[in-house]
Protein backbone atom coordinates (compact mmCIF):
# COMPACT_ATOMS: atom_id res chain seq x y z
CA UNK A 1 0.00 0.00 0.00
CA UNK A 2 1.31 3.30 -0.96
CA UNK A 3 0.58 5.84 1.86
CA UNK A 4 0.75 9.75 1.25
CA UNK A 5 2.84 11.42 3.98
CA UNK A 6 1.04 13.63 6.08
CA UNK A 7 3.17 16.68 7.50
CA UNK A 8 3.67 17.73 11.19
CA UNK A 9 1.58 20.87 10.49
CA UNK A 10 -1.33 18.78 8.55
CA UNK A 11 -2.00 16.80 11.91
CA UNK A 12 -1.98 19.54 13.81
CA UNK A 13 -4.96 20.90 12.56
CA UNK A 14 -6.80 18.09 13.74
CA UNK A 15 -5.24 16.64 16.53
CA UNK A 16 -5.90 18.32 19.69
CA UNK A 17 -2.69 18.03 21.01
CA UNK A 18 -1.11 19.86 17.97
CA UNK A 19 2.10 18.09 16.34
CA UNK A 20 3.10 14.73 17.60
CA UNK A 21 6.39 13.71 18.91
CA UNK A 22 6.79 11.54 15.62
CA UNK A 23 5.22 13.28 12.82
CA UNK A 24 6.86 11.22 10.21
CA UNK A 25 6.41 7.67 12.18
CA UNK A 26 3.98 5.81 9.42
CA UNK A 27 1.62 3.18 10.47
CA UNK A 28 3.86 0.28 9.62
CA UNK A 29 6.27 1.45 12.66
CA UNK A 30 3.28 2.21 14.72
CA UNK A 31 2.14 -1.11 14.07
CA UNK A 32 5.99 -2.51 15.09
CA UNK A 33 5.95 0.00 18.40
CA UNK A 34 2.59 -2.00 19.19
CA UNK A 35 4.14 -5.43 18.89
CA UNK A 36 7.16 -4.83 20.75
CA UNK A 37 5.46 -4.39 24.03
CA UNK A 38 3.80 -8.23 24.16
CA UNK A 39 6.53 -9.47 22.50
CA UNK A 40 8.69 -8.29 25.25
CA UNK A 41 6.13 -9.93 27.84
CA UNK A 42 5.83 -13.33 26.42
CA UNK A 43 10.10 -13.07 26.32
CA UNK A 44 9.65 -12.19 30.29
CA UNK A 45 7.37 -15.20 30.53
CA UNK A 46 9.37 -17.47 29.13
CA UNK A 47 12.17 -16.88 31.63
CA UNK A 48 9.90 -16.82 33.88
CA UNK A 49 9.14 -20.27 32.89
CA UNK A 50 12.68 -21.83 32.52
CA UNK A 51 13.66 -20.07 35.90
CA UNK A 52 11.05 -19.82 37.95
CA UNK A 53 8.21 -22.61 36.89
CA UNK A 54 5.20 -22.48 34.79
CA UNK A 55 2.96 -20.57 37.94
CA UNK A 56 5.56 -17.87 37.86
CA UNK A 57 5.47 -17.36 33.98
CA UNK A 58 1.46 -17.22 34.22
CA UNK A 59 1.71 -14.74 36.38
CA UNK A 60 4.27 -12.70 34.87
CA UNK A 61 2.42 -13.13 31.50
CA UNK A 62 -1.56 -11.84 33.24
CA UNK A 63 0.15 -8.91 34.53
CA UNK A 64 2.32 -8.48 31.69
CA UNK A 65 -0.96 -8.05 29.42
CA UNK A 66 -2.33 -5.91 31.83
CA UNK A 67 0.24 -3.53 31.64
CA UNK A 68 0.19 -3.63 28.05
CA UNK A 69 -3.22 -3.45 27.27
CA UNK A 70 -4.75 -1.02 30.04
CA UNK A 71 -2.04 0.40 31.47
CA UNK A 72 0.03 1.72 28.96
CA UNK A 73 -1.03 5.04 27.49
CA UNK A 74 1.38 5.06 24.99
CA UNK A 75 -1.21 2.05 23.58
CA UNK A 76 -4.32 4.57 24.00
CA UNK A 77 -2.19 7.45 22.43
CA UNK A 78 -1.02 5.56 19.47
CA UNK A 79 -4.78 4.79 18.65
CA UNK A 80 -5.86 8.36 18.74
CA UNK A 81 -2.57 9.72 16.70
CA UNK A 82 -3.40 7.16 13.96
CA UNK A 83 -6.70 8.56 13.80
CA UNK A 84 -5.09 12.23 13.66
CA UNK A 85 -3.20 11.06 10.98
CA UNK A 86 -6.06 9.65 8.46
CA UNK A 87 -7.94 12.54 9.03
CA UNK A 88 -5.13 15.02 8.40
CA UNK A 89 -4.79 13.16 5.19
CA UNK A 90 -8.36 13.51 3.76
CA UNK A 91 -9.01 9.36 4.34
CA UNK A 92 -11.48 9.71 6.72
């Protein structure tokens, strides 16, 4: 897929937070930033597992996800900036 850039200063004027930290990170890198986060958890757990036991690693994994997926605003952020983005761009 072929996506049009969108500049800082296009996102701006629709994101309520002005220009992001990233302007030029595309949505194949947000998408990477996204997976790096369980990836890293299930890594944890797997230590976890080979030092620790399986009960450990269970443990570490539940509140590994929790983190990730509640916790973590930079998870809630991304979603909103990627919206920013597609409507800076006219593709919503």
């Amino acid at each position: 897929m072929n996506e049009r850039t969108t500049s800082p200063e296009e996102i701006a004027s629709v994101s309520p937070e002005g220009v992001p930290a990233n302007p030029w990170l595309g949505t194949k890198s947000m998408i990477a930033l996204l997976l790096m986060f369980p990836s890293a958890v299930i890594l944890i757990s797997i230590v976890f597992w080979v030092m620790l036991g399986p009960v450990a690693a269970v443990i570490a994994f539940a509140i590994g996800l929790v983190v990730c997926i509640i916790a973590n605003p930079t998870l809630w952020a991304m979603l909103q900036r990627a919206k920013d983005r597609r409507l800076a761009s006219g593709r919503e």
